[in-house]
C-alpha atoms as a PDB file:
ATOM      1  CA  UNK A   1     110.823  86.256  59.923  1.00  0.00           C
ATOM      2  CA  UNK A   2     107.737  88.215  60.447  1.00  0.00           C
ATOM      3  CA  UNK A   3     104.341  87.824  59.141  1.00  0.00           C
ATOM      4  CA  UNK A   4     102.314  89.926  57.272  1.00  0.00           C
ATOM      5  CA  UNK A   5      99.949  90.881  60.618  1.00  0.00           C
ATOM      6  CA  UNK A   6     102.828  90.848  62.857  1.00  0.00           C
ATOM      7  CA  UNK A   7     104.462  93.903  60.521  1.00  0.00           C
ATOM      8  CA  UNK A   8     101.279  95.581  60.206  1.00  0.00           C
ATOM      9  CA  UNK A   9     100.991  95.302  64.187  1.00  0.00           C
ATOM     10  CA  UNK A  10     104.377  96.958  64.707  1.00  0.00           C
ATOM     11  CA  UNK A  11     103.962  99.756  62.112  1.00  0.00           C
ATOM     12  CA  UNK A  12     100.218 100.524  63.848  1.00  0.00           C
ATOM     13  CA  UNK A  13     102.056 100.452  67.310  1.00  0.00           C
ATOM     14  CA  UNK A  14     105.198 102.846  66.011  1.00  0.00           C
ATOM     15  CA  UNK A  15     102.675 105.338  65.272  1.00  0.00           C
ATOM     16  CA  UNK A  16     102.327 106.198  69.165  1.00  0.00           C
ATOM     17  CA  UNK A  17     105.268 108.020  70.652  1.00  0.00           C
ATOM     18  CA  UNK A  18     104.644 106.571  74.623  1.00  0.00           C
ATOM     19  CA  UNK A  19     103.866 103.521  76.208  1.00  0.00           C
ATOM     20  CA  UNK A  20     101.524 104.132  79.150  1.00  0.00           C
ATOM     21  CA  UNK A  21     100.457 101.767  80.985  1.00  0.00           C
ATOM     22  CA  UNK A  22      97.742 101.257  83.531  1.00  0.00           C
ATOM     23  CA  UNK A  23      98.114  99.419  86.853  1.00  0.00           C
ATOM     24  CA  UNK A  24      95.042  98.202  89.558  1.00  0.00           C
ATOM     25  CA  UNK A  25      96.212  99.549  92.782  1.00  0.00           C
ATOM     26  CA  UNK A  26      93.229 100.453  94.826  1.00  0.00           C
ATOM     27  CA  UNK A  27      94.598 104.237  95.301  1.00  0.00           C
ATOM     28  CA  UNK A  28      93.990 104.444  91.779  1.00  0.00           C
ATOM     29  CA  UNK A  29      92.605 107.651  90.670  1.00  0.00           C
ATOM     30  CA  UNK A  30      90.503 108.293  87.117  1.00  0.00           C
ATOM     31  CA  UNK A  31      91.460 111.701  86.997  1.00  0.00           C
ATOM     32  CA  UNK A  32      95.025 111.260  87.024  1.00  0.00           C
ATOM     33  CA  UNK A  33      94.240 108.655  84.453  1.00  0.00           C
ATOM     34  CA  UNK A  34      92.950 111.790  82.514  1.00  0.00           C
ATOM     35  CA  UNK A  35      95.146 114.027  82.929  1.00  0.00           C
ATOM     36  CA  UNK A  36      98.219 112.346  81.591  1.00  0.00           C
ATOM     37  CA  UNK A  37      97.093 109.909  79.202  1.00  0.00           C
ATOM     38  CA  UNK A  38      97.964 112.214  75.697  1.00  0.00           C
ATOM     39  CA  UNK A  39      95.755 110.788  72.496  1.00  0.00           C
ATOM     40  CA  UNK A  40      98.951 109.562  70.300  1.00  0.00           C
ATOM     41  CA  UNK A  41     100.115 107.246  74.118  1.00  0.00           C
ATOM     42  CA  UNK A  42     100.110 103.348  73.599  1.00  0.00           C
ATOM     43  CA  UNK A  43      97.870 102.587  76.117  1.00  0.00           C
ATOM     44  CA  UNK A  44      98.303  99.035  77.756  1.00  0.00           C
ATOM     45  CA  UNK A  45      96.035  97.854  81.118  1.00  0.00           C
ATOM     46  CA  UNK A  46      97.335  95.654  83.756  1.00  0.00           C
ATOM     47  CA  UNK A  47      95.018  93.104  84.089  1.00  0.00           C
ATOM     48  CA  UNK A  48      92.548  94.901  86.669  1.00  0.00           C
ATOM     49  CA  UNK A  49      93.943  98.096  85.452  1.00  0.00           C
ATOM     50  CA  UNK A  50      91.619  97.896  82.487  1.00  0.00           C
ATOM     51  CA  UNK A  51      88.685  98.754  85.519  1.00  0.00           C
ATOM     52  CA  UNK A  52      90.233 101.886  85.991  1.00  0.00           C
ATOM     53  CA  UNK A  53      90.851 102.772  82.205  1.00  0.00           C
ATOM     54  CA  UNK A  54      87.207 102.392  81.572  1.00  0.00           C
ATOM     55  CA  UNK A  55      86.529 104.755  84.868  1.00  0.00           C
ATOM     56  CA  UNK A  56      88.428 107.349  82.956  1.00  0.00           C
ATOM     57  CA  UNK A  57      86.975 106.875  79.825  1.00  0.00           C
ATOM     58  CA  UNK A  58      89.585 105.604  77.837  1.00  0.00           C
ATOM     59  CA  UNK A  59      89.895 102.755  75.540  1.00  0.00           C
ATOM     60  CA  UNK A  60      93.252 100.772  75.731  1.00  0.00           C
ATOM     61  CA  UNK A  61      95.623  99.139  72.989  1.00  0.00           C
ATOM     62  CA  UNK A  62      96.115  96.705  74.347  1.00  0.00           C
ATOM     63  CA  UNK A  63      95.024  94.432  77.824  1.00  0.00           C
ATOM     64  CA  UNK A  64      97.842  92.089  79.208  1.00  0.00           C
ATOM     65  CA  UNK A  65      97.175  90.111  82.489  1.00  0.00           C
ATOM     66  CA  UNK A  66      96.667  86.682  84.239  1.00  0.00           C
ATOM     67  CA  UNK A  67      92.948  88.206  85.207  1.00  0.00           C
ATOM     68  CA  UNK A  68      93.290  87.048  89.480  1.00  0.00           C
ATOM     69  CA  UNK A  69      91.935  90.215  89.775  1.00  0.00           C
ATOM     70  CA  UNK A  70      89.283  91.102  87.356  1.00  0.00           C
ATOM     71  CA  UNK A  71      87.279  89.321  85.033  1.00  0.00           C
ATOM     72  CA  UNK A  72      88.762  88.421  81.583  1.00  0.00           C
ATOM     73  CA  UNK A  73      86.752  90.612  79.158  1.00  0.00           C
ATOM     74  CA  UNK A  74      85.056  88.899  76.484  1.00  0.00           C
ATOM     75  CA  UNK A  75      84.809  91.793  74.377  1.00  0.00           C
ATOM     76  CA  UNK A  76      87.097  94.815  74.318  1.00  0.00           C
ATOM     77  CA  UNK A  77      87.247  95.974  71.308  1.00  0.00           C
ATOM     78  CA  UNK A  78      91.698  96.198  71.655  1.00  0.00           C
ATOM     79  CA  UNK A  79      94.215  93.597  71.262  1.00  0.00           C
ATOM     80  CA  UNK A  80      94.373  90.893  74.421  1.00  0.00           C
ATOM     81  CA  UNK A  81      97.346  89.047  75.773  1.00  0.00           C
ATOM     82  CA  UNK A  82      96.032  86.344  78.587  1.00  0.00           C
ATOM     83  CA  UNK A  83      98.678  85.100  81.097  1.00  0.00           C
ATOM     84  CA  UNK A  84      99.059  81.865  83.498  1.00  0.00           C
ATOM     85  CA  UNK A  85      98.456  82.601  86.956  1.00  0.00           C
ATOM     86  CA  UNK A  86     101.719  81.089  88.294  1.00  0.00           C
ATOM     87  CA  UNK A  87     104.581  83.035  86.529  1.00  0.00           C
ATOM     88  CA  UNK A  88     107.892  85.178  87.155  1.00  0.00           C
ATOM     89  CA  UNK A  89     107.310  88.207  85.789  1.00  0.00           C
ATOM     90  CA  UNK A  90     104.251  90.569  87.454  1.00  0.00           C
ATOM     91  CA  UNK A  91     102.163  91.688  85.140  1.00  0.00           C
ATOM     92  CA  UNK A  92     103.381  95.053  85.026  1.00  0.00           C
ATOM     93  CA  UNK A  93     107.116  94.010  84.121  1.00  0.00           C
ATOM     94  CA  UNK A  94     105.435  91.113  81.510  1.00  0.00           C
ATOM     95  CA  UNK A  95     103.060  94.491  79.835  1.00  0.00           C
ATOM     96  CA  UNK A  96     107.124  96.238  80.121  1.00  0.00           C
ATOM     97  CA  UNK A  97     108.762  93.175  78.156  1.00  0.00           C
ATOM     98  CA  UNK A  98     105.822  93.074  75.508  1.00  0.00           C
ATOM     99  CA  UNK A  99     105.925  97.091  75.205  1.00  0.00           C
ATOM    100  CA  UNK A 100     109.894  97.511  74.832  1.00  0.00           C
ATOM    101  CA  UNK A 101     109.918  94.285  72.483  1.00  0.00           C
ATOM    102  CA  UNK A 102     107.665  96.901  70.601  1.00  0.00           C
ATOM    103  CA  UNK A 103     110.121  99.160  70.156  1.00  0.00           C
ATOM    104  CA  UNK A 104     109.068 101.417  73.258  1.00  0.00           C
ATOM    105  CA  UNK A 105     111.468 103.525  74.656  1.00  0.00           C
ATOM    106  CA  UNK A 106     109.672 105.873  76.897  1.00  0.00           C
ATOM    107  CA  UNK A 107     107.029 104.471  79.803  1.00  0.00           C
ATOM    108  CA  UNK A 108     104.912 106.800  81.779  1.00  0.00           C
ATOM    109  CA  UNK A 109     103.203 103.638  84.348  1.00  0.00           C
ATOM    110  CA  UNK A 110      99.576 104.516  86.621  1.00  0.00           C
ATOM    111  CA  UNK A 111      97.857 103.101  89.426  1.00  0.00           C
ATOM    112  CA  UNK A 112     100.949 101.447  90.467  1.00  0.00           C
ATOM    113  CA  UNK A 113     101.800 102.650  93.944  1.00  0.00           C
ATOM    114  CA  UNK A 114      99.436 102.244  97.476  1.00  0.00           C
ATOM    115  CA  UNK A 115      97.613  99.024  98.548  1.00  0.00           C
ATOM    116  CA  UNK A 116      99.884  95.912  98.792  1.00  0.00           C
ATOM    117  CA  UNK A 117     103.122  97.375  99.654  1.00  0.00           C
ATOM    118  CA  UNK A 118     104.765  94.460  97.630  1.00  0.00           C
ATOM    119  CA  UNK A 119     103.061  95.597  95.143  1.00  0.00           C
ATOM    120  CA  UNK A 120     104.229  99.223  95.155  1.00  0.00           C
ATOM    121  CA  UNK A 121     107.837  97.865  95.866  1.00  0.00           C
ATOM    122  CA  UNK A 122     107.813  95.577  92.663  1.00  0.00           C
ATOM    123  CA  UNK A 123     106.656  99.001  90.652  1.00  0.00           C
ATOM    124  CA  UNK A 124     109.725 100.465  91.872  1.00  0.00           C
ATOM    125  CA  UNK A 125     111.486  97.631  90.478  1.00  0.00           C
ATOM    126  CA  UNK A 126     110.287  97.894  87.170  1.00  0.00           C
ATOM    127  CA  UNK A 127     111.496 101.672  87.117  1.00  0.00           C
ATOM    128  CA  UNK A 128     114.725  99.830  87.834  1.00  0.00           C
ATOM    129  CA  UNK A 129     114.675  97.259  85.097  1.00  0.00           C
ATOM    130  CA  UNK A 130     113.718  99.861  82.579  1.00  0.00           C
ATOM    131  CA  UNK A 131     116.611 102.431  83.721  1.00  0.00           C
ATOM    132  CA  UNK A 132     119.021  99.644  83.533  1.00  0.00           C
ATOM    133  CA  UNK A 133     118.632  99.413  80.070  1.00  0.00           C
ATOM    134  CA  UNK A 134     118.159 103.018  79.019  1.00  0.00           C
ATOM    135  CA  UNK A 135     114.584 103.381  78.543  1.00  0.00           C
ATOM    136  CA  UNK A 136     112.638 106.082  80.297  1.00  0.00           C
ATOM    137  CA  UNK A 137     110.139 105.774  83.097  1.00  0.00           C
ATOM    138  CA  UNK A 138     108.227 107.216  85.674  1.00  0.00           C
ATOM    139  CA  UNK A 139     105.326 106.788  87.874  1.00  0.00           C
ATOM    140  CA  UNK A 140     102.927 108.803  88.502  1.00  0.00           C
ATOM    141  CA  UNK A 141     100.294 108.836  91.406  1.00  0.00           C
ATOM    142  CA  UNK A 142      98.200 110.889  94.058  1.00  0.00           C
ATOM    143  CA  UNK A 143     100.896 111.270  95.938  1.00  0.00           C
ATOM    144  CA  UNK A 144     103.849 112.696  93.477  1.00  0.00           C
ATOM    145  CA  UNK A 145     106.004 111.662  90.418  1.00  0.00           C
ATOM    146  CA  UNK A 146     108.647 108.518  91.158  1.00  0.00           C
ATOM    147  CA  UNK A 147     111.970 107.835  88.956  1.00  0.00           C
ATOM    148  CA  UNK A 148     114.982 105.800  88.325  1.00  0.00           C
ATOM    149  CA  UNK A 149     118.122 107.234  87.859  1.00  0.00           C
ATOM    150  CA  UNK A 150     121.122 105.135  86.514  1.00  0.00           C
ATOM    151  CA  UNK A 151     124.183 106.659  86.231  1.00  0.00           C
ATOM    152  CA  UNK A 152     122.850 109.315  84.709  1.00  0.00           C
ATOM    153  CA  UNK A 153     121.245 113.307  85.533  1.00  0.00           C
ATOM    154  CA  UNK A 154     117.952 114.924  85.205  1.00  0.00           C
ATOM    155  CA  UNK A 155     117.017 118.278  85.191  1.00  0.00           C
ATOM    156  CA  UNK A 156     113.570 118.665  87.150  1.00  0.00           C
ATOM    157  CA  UNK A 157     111.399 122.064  85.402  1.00  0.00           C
ATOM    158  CA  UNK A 158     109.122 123.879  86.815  1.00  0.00           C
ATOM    159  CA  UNK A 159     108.634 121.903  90.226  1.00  0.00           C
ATOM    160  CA  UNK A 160     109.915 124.406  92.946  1.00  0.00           C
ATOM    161  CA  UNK A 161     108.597 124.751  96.243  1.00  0.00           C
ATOM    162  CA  UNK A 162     107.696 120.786  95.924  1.00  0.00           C
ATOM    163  CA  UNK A 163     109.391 117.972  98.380  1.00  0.00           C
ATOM    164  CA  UNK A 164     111.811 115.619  96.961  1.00  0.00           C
ATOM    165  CA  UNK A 165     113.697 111.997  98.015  1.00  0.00           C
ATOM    166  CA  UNK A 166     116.074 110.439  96.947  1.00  0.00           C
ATOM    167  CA  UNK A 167     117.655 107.154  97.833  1.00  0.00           C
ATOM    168  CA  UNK A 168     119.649 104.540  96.428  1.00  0.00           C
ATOM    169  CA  UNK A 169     117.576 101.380  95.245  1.00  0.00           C
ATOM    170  CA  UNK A 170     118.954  97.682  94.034  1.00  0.00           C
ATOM    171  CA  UNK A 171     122.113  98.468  95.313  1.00  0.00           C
ATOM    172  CA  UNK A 172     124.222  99.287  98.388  1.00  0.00           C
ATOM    173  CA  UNK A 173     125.445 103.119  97.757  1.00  0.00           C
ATOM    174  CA  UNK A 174     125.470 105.446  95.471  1.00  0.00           C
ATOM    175  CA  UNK A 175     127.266 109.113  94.444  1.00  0.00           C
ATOM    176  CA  UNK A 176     124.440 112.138  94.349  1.00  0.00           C
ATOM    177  CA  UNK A 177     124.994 115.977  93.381  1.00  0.00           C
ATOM    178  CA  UNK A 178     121.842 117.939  94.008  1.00  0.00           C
ATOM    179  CA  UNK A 179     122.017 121.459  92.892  1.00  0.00           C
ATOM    180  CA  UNK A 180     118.668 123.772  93.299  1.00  0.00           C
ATOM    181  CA  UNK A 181     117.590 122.017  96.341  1.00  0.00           C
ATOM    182  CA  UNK A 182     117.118 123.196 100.171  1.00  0.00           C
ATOM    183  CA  UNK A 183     119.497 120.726 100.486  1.00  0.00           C
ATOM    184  CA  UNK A 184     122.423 120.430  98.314  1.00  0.00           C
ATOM    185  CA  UNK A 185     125.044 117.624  98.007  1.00  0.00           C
ATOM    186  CA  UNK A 186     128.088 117.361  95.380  1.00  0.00           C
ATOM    187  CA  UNK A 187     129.496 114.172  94.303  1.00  0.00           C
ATOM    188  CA  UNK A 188     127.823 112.659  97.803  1.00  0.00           C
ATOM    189  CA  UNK A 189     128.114 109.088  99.163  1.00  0.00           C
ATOM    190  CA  UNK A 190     124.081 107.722  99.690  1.00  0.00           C
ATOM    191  CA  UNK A 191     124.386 104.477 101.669  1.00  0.00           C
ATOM    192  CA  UNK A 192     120.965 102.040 101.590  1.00  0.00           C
ATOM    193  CA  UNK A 193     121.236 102.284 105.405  1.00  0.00           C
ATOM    194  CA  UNK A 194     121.123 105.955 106.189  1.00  0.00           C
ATOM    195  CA  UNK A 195     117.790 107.454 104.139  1.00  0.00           C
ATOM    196  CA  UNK A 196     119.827 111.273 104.934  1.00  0.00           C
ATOM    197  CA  UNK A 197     117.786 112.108 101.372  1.00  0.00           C
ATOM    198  CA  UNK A 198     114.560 112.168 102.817  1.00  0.00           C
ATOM    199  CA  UNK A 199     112.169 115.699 103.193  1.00  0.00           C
ATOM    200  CA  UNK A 200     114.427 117.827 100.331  1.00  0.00           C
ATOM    201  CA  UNK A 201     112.742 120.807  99.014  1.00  0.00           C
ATOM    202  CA  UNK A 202     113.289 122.257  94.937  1.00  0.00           C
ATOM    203  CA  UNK A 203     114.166 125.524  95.674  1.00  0.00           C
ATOM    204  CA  UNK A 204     114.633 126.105  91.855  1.00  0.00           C
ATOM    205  CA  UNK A 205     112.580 126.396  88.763  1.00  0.00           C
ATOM    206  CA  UNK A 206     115.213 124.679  86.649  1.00  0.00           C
ATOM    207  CA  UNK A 207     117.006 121.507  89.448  1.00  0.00           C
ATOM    208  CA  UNK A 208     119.308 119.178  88.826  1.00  0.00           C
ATOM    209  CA  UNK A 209     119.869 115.584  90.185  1.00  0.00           C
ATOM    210  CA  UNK A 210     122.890 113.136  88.732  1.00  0.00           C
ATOM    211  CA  UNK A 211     124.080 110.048  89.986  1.00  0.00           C
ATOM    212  CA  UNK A 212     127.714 109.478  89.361  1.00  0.00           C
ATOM    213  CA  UNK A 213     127.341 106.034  90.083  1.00  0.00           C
ATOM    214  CA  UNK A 214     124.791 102.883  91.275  1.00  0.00           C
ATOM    215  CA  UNK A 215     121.129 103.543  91.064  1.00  0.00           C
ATOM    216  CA  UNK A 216     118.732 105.906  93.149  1.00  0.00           C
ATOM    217  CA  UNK A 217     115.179 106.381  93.553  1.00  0.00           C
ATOM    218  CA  UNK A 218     113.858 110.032  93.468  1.00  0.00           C
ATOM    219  CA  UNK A 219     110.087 111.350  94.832  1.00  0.00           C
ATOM    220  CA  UNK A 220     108.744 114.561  93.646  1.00  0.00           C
ATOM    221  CA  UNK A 221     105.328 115.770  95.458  1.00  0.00           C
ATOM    222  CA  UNK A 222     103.952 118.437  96.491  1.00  0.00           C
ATOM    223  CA  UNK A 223     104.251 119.685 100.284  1.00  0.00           C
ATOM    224  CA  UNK A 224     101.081 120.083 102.398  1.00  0.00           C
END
């Protein structure tokens, strides 16, 4: 049974509508910080991500992290969960299992992708654990947007003329329709082996990606 602070803690966190939270990749960019944090986001930082936040001015929730990479702040003014070096979980996916335990259903995640390509790969992974249980995410970085979709469709607004990828991810194939693309696919076989969804183009204010079945990766970016 919960405690007094621990129901007060959930009904202050319910009042924010997003979870965002902020890695420490070194491609990290303030701006984008900016740009997408909205004032009524949960804001949690990723150990060294907290660096970052304060670059951009913004003052987090919440800072969850094992601190190999930055300093443990003394004083920070927002709630601090401190974690042992040696673990399973990366911090990322640990500031995930807090965030959904929450009652988060929707995860916009920054500074996540460049530097250690391990790194990047495990952020990918995290889009996979949170699609695998129905909970929204995406990544966002210099380079584009980044999703999971689970046997399930999206509709992508407003993003034509932009590249696109797409390839399966935590599994061997997958079935793709693609329908306002350069390159369009019904009900299509996507093997891990054959990356045939690289350098697509949205050729449509309003396309549409499903897949029937397995999991896929998509990229959105702009072309140079």
């Amino acid at each position: 049974m919960e405690n007094e602070a621990e129901k007060f803690r959930r009904e202050m966190t319910m009042t924010k509508r997003r979870c965002v939270i902020i890695g420490a990749s070194p491609d990290t960019d303030a701006e984008i910080i900016r740009e997408n944090i909205c004032p009524d986001d949960f804001v949690v930082c990723a150990d060294g991500g907290r660096l970052f936040a304060e670059a951009a001015d913004i003052m987090p929730d919440l800072i969850i992290g094992d601190f190999d990479s930055s300093d443990i702040p003394e004083r920070s003014g927002c709630e601090r969960i401190i974690l042992p070096v040696k673990k399973d979980d990366t911090d990322t996916l640990y500031c995930i299992k807090e965030c959904i335990k929450r009652g988060y259903t929707e995860f916009l995640l920054l500074g996540m992708t460049g530097g250690r390509a391990d790194h990047t790969f495990a952020n990918y992974s995290a889009l996979l654990y949170l699609s695998e249980r129905g909970i929204k995410g995406s990544i966002i970085g210099p380079e584009g947007v980044c999703g999971m979709i689970s046997d399930s469709s999206i509709n992508i607004e407003g993003k034509k003329g932009c590249g696109f990828g797409i390839f399966p991810f935590g599994c061997e194939r997958c079935r793709v329709t693609l329908r306002g693309f350069l390159y369009e696919i019904e009900d299509t076989v996507l093997t891990a082996g054959y990356p045939i969804g690289v350098s697509n183009e949205i050729t449509s204010d309003s396309a549409f990606a499903e897949v029937h079945d397995g999991n896929a990766l998509f990229f959105v970016y702009k072309n140079k």
